[in-house]
PDB file of N, CA and C in Angstrom:
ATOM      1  N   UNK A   1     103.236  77.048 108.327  1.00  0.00           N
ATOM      2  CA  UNK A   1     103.901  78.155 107.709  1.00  0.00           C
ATOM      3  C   UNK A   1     104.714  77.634 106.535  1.00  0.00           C
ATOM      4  N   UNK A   2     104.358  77.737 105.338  1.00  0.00           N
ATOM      5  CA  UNK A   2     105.550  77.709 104.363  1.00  0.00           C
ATOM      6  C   UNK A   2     106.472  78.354 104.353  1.00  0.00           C
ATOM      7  N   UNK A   3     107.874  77.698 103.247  1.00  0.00           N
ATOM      8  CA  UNK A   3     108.739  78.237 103.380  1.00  0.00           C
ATOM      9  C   UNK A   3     109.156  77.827 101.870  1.00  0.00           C
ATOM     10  N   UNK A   4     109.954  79.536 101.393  1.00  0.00           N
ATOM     11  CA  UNK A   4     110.978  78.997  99.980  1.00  0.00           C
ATOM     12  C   UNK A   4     112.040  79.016 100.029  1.00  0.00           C
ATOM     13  N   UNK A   5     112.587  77.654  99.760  1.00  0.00           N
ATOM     14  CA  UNK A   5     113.874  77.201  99.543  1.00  0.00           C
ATOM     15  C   UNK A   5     114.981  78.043  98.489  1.00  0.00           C
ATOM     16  N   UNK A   6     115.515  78.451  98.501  1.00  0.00           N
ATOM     17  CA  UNK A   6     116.603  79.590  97.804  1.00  0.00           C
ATOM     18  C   UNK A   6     117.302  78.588  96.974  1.00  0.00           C
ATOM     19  N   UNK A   7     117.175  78.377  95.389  1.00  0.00           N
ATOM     20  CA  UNK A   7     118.693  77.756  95.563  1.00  0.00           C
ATOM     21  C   UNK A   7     119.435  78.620  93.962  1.00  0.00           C
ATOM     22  N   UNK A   8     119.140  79.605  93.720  1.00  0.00           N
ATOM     23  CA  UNK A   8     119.801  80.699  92.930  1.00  0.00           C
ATOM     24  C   UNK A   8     119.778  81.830  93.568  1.00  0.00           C
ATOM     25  N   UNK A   9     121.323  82.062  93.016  1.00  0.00           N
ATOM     26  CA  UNK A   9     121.815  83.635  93.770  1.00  0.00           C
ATOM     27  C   UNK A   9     120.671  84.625  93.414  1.00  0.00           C
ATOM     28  N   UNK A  10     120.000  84.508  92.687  1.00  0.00           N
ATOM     29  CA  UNK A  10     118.877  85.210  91.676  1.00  0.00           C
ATOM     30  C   UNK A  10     117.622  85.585  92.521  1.00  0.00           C
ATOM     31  N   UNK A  11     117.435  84.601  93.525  1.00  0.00           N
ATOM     32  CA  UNK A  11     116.233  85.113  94.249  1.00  0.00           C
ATOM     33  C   UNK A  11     116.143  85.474  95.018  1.00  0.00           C
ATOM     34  N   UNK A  12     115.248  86.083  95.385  1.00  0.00           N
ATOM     35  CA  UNK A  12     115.314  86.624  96.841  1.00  0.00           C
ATOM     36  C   UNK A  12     115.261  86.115  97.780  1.00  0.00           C
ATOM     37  N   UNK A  13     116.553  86.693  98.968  1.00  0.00           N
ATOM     38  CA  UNK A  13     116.761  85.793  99.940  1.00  0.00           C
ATOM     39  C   UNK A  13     117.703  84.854 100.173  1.00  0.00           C
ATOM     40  N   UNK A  14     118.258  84.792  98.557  1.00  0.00           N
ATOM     41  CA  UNK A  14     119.315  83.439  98.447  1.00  0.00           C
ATOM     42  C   UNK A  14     120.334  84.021  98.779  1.00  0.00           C
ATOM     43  N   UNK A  15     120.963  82.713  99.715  1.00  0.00           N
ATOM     44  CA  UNK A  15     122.098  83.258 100.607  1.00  0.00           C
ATOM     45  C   UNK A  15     123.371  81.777  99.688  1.00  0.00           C
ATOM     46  N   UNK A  16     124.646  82.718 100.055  1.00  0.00           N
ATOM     47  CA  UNK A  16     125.905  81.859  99.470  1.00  0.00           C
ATOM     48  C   UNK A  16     125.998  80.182 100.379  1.00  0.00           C
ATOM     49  N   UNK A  17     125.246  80.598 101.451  1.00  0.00           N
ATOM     50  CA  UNK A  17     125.562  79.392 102.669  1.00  0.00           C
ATOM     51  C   UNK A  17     124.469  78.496 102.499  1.00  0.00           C
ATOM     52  N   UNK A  18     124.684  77.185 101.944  1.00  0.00           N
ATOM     53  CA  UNK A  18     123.764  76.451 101.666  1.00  0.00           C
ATOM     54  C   UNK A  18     123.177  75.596 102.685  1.00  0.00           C
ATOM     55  N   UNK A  19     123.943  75.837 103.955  1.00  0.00           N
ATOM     56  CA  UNK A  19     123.211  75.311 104.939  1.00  0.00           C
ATOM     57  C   UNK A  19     122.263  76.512 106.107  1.00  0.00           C
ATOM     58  N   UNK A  20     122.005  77.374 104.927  1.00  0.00           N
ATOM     59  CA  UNK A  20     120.982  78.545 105.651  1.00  0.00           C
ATOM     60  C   UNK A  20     119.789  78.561 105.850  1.00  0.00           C
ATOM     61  N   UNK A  21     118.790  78.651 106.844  1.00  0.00           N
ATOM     62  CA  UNK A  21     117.456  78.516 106.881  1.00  0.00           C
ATOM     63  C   UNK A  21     117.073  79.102 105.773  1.00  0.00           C
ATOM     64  N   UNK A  22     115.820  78.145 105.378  1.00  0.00           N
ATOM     65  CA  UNK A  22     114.598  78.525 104.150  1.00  0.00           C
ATOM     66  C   UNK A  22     114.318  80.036 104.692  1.00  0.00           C
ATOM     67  N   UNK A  23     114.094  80.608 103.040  1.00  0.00           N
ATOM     68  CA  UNK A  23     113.365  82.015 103.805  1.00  0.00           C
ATOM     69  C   UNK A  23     111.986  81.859 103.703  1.00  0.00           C
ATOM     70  N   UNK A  24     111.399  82.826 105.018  1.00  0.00           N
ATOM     71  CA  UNK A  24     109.698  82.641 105.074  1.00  0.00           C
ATOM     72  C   UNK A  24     109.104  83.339 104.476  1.00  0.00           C
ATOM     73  N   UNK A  25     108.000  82.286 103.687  1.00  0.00           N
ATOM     74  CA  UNK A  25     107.081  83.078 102.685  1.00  0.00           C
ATOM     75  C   UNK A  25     106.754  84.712 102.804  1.00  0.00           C
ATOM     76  N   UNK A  26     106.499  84.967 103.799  1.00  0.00           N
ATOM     77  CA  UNK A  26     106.132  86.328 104.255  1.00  0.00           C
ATOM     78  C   UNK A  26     107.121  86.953 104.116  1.00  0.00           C
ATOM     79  N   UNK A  27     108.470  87.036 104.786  1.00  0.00           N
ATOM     80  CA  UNK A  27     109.295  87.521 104.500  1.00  0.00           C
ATOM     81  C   UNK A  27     109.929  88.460 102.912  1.00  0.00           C
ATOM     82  N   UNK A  28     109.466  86.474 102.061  1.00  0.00           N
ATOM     83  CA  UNK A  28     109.800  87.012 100.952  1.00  0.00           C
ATOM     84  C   UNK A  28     108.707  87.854 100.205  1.00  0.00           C
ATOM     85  N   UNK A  29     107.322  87.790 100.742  1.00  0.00           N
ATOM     86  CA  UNK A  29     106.124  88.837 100.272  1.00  0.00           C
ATOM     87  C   UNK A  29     106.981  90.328 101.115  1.00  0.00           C
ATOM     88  N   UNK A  30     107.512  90.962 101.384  1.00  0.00           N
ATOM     89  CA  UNK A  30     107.710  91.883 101.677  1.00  0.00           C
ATOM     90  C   UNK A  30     108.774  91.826 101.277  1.00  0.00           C
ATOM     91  N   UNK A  31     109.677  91.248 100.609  1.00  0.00           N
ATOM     92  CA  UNK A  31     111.125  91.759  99.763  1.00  0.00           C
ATOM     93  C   UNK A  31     110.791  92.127  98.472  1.00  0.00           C
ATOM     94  N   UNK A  32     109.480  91.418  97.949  1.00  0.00           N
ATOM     95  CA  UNK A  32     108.747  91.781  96.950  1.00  0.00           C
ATOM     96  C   UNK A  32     108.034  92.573  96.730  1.00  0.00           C
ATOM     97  N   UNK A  33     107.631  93.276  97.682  1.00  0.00           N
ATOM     98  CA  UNK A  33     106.429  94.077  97.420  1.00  0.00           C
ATOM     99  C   UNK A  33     107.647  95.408  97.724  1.00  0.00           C
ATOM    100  N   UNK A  34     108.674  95.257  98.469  1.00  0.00           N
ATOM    101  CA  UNK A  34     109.594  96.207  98.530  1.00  0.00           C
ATOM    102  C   UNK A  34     110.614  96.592  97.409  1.00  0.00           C
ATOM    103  N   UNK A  35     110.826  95.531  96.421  1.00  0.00           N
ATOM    104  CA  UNK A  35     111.735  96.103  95.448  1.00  0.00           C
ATOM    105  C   UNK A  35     110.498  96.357  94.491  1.00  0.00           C
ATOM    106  N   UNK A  36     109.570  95.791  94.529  1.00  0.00           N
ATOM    107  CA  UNK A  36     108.536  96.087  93.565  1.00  0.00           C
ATOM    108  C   UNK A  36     108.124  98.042  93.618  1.00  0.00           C
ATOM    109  N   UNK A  37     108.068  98.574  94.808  1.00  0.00           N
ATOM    110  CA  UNK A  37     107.766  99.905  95.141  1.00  0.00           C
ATOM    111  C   UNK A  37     108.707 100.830  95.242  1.00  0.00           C
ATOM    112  N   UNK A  38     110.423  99.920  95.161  1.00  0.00           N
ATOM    113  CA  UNK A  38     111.107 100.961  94.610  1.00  0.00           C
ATOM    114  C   UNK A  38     111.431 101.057  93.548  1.00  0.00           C
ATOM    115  N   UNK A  39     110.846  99.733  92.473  1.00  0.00           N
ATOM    116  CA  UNK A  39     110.966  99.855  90.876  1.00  0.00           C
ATOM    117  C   UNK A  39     109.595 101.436  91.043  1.00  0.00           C
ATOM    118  N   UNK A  40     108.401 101.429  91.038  1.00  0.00           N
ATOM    119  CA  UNK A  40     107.805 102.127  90.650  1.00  0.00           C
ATOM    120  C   UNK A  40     108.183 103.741  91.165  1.00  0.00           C
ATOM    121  N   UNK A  41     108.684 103.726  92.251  1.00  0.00           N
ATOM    122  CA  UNK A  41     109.526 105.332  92.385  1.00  0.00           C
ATOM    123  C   UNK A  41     110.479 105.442  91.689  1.00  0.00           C
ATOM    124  N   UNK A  42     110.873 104.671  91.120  1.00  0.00           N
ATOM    125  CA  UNK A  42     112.368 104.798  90.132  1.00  0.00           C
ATOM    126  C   UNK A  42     111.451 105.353  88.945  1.00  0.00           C
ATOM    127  N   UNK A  43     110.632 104.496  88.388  1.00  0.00           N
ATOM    128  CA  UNK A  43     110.486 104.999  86.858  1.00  0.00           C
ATOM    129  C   UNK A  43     109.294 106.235  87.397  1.00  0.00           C
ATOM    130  N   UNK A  44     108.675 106.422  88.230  1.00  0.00           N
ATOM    131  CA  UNK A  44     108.164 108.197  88.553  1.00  0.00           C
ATOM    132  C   UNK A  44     109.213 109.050  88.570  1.00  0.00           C
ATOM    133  N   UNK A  45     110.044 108.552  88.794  1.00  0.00           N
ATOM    134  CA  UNK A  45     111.261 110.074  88.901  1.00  0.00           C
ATOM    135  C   UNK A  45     112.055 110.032  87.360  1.00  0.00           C
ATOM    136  N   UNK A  46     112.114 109.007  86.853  1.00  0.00           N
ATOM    137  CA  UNK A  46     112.423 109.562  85.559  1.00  0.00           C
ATOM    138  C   UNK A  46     110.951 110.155  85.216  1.00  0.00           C
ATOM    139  N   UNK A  47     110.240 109.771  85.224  1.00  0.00           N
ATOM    140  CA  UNK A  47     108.702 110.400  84.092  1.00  0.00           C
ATOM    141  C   UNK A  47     108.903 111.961  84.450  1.00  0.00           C
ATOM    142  N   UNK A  48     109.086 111.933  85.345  1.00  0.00           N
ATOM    143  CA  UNK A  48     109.214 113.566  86.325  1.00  0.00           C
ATOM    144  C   UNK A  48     110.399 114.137  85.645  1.00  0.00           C
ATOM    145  N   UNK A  49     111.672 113.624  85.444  1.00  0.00           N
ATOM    146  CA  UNK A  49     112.671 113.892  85.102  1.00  0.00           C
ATOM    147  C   UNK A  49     112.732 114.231  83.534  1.00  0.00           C
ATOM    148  N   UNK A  50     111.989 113.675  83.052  1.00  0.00           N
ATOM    149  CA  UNK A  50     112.036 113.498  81.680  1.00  0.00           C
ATOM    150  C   UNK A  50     110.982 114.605  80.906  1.00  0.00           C
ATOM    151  N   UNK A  51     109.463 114.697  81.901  1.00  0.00           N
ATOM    152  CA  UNK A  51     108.910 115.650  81.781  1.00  0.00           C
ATOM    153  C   UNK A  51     109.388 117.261  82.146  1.00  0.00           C
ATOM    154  N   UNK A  52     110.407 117.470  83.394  1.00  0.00           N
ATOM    155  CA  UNK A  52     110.968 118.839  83.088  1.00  0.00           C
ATOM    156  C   UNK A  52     111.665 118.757  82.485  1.00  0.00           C
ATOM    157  N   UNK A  53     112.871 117.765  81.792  1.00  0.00           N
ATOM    158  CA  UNK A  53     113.311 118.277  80.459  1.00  0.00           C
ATOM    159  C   UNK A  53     112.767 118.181  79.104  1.00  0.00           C
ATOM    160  N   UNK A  54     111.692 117.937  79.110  1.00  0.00           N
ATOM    161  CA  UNK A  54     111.272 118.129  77.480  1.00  0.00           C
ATOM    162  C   UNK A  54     110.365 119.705  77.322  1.00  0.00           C
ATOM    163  N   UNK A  55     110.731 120.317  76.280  1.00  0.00           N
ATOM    164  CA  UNK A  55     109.888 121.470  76.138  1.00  0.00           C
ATOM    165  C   UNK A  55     109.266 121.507  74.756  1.00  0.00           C
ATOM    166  N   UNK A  56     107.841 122.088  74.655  1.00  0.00           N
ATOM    167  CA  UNK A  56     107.394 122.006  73.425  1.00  0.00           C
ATOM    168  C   UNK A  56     107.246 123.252  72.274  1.00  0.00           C
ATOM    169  N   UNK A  57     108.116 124.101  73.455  1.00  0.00           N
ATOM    170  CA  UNK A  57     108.829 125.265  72.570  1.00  0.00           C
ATOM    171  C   UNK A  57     110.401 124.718  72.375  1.00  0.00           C
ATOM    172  N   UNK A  58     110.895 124.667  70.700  1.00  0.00           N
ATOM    173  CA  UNK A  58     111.830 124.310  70.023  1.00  0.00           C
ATOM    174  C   UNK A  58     113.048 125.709  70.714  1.00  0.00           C
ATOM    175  N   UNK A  59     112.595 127.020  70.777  1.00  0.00           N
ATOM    176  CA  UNK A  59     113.617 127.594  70.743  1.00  0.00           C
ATOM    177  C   UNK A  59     113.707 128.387  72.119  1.00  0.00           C
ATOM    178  N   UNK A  60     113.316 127.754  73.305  1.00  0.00           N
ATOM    179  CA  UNK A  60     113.289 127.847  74.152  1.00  0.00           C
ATOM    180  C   UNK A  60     114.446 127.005  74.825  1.00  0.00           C
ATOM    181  N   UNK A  61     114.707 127.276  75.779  1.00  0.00           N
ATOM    182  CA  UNK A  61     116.630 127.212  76.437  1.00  0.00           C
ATOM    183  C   UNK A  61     116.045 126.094  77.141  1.00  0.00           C
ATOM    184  N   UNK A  62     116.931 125.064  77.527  1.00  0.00           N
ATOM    185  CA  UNK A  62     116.378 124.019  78.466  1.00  0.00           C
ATOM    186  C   UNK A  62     117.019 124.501  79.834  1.00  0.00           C
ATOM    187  N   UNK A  63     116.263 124.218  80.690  1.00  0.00           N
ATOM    188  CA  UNK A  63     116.764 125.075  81.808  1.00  0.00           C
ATOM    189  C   UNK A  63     117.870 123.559  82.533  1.00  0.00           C
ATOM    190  N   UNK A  64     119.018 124.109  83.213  1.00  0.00           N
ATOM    191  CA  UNK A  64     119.991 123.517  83.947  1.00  0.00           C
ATOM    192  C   UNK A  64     119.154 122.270  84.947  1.00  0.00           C
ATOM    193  N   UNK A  65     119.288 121.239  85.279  1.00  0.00           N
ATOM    194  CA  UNK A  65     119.137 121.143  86.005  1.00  0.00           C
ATOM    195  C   UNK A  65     119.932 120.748  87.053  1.00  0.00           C
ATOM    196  N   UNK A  66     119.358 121.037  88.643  1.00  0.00           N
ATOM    197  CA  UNK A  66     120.505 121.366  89.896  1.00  0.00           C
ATOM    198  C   UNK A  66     120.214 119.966  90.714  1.00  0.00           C
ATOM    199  N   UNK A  67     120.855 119.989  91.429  1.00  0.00           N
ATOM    200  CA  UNK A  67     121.057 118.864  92.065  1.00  0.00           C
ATOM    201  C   UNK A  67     119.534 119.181  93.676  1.00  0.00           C
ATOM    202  N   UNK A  68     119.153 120.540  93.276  1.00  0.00           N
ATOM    203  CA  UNK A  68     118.088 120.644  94.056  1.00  0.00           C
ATOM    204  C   UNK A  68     116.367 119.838  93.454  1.00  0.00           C
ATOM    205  N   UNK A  69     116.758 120.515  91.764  1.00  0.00           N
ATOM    206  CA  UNK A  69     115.511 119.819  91.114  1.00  0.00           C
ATOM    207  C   UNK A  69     115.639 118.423  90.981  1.00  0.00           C
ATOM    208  N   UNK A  70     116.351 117.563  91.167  1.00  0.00           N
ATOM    209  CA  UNK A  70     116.447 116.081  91.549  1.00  0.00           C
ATOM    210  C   UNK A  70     116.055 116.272  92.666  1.00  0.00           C
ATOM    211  N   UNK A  71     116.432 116.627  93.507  1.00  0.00           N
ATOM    212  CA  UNK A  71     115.805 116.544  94.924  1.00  0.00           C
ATOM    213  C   UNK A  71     114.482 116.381  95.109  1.00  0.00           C
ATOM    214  N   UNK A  72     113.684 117.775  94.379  1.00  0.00           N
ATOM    215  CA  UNK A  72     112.555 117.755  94.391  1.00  0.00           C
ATOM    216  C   UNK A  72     111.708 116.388  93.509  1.00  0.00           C
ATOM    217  N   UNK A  73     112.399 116.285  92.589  1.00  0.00           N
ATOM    218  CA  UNK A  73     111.624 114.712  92.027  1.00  0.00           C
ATOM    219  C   UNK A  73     111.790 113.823  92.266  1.00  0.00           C
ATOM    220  N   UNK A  74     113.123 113.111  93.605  1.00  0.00           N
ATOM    221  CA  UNK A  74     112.991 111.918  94.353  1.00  0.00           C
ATOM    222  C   UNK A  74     111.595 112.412  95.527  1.00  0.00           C
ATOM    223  N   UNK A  75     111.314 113.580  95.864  1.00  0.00           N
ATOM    224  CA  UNK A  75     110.525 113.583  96.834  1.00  0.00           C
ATOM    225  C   UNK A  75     108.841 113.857  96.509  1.00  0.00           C
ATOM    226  N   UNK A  76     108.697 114.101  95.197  1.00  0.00           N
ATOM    227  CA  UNK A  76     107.720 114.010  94.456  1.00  0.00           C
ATOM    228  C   UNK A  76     107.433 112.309  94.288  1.00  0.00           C
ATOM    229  N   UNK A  77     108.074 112.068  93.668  1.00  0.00           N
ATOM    230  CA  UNK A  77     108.176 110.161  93.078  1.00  0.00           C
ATOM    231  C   UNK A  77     108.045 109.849  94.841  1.00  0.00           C
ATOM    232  N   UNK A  78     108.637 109.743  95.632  1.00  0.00           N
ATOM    233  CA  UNK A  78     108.169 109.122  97.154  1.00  0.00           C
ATOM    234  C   UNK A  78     106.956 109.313  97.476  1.00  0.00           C
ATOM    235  N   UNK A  79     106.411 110.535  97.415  1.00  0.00           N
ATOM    236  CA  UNK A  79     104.673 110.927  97.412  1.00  0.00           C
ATOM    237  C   UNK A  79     103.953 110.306  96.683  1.00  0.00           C
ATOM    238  N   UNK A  80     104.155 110.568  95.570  1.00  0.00           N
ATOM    239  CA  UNK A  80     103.108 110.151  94.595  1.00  0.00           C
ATOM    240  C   UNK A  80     103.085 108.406  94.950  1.00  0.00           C
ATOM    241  N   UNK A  81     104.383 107.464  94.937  1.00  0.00           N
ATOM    242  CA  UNK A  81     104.342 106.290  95.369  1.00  0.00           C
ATOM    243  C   UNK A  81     104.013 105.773  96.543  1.00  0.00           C
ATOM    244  N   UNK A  82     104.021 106.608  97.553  1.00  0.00           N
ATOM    245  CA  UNK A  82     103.168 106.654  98.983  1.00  0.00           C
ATOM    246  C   UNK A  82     102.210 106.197  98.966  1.00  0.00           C
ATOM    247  N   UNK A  83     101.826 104.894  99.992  1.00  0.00           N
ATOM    248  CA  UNK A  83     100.551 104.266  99.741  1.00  0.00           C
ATOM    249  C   UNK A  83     100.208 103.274  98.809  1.00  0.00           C
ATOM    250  N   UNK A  84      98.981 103.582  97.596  1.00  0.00           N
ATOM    251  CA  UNK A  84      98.796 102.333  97.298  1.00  0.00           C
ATOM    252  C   UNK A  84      99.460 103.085  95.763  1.00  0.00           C
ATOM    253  N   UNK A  85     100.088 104.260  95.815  1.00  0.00           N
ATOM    254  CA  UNK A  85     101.123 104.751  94.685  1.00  0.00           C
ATOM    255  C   UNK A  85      99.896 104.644  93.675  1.00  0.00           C
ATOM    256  N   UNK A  86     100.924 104.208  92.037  1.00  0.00           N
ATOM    257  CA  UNK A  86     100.213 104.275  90.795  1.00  0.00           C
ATOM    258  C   UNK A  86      99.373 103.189  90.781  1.00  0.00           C
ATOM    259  N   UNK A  87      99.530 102.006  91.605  1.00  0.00           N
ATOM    260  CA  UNK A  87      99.256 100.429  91.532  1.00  0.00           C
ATOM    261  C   UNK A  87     100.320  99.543  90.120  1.00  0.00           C
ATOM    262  N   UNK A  88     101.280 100.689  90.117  1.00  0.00           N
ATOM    263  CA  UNK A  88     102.331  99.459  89.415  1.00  0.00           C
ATOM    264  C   UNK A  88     102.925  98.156  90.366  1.00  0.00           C
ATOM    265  N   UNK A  89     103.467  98.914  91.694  1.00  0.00           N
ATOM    266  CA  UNK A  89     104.354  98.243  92.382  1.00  0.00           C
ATOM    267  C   UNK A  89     103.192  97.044  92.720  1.00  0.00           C
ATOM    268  N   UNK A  90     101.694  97.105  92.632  1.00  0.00           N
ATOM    269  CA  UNK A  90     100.732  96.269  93.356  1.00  0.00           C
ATOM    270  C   UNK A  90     100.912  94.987  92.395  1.00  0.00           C
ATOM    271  N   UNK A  91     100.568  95.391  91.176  1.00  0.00           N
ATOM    272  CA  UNK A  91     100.258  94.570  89.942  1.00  0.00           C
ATOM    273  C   UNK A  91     101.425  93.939  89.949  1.00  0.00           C
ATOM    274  N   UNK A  92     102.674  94.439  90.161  1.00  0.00           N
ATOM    275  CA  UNK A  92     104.254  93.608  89.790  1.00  0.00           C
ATOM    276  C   UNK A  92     104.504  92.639  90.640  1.00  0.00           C
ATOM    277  N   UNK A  93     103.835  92.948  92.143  1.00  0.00           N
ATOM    278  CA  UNK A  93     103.944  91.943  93.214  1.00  0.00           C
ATOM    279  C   UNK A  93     103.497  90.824  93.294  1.00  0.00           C
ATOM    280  N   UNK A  94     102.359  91.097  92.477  1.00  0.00           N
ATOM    281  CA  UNK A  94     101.390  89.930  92.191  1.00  0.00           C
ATOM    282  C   UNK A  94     101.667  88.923  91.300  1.00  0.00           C
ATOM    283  N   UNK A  95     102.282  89.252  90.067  1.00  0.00           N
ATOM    284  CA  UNK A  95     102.616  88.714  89.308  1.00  0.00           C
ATOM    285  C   UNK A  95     103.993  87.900  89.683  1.00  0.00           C
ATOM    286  N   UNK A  96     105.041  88.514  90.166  1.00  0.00           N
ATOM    287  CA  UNK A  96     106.007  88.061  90.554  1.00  0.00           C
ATOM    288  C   UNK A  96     105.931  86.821  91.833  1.00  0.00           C
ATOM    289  N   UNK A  97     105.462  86.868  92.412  1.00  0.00           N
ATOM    290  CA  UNK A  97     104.624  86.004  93.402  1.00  0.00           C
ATOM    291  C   UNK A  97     103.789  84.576  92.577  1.00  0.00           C
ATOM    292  N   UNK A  98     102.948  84.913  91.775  1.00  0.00           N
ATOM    293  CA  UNK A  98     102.461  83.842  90.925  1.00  0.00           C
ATOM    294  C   UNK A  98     103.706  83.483  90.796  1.00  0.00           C
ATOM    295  N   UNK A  99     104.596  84.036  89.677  1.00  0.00           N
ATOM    296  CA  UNK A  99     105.230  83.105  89.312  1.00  0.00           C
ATOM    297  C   UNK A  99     106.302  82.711  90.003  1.00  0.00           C
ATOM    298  N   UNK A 100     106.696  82.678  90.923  1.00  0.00           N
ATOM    299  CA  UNK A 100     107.280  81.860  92.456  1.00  0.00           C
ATOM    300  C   UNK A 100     106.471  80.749  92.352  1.00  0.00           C
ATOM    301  N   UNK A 101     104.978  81.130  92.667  1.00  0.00           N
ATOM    302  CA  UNK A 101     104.331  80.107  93.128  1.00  0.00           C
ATOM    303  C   UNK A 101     104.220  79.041  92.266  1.00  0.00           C
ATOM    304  N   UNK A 102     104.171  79.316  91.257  1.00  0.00           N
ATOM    305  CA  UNK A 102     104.276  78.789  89.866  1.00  0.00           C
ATOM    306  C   UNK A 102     105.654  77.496  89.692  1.00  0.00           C
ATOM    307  N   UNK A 103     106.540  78.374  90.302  1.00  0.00           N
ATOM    308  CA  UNK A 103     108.041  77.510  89.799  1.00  0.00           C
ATOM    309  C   UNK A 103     108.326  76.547  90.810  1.00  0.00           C
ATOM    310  N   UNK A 104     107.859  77.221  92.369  1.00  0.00           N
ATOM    311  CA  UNK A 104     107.771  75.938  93.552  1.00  0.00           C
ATOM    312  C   UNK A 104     106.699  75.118  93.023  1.00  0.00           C
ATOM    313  N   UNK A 105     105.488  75.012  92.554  1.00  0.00           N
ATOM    314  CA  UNK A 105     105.089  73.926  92.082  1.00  0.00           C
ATOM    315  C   UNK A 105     105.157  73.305  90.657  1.00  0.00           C
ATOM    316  N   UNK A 106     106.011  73.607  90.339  1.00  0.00           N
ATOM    317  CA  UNK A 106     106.674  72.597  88.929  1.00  0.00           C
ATOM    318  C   UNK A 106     108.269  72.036  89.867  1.00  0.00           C
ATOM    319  N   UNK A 107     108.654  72.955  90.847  1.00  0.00           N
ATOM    320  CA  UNK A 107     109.783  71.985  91.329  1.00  0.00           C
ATOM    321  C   UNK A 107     109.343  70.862  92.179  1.00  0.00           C
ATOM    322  N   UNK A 108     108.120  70.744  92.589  1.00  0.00           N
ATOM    323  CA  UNK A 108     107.492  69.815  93.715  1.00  0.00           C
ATOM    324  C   UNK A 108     107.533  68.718  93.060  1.00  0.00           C
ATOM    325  N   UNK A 109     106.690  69.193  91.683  1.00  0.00           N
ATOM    326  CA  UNK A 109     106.856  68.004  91.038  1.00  0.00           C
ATOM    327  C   UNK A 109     107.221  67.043  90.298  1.00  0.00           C
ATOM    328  N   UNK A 110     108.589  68.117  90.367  1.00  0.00           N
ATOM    329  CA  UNK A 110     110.092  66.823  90.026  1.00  0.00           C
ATOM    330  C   UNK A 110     111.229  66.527  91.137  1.00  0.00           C
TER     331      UNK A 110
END
């Protein structure tokens, strides 16, 4: 079982206590794939957000919005990201992961 060694507050997992167990690879594949899927519900609920406020009638009133129509577009953005979502959160995981994997082996080899 591998394991990544934490040693910036920056990554995931890194703890203030330097005599804290390594976190496990897996572990950290699911802290990743978890902030990765709430980056992509974040920017669906602005797109959502941004799409009921724009109108392409100029003299048309922008309608209020209530603390219900947020409602409805955190629970829209949760749906639509449900599953395998847009495949942003997929693609970001992946990448972010390389480059982990990437930086544990340039630290190996110094």
């Amino acid at each position: 079982m591998s394991t990544i060694n934490s040693s910036s507050p920056w990554e995931l997992g890194a703890s203030t206590n330097k005599l804290a167990t390594p976190v496990n690879a897996a572990n950290y594949r699911e802290k990743v794939e978890e902030a990765a899927r709430g980056f992509e519900t974040t920017l669906v609920r602005q797109m959502l957000r941004e799409m009921r406020n724009s109108s392409f009638d100029p003299d048309k009133q922008k309608s209020i919005n209530t603390g219900y129509t947020d409602m409805v577009d955190d629970q829209v953005a949760a749906m639509i990201t449900k599953g395998d979502g847009l495949g942003f959160a997929k693609k970001m995981t992946e990448q972010l992961l390389r480059q982990a994997d990437i930086a544990a082996q340039i630290k190996a080899k110094n």
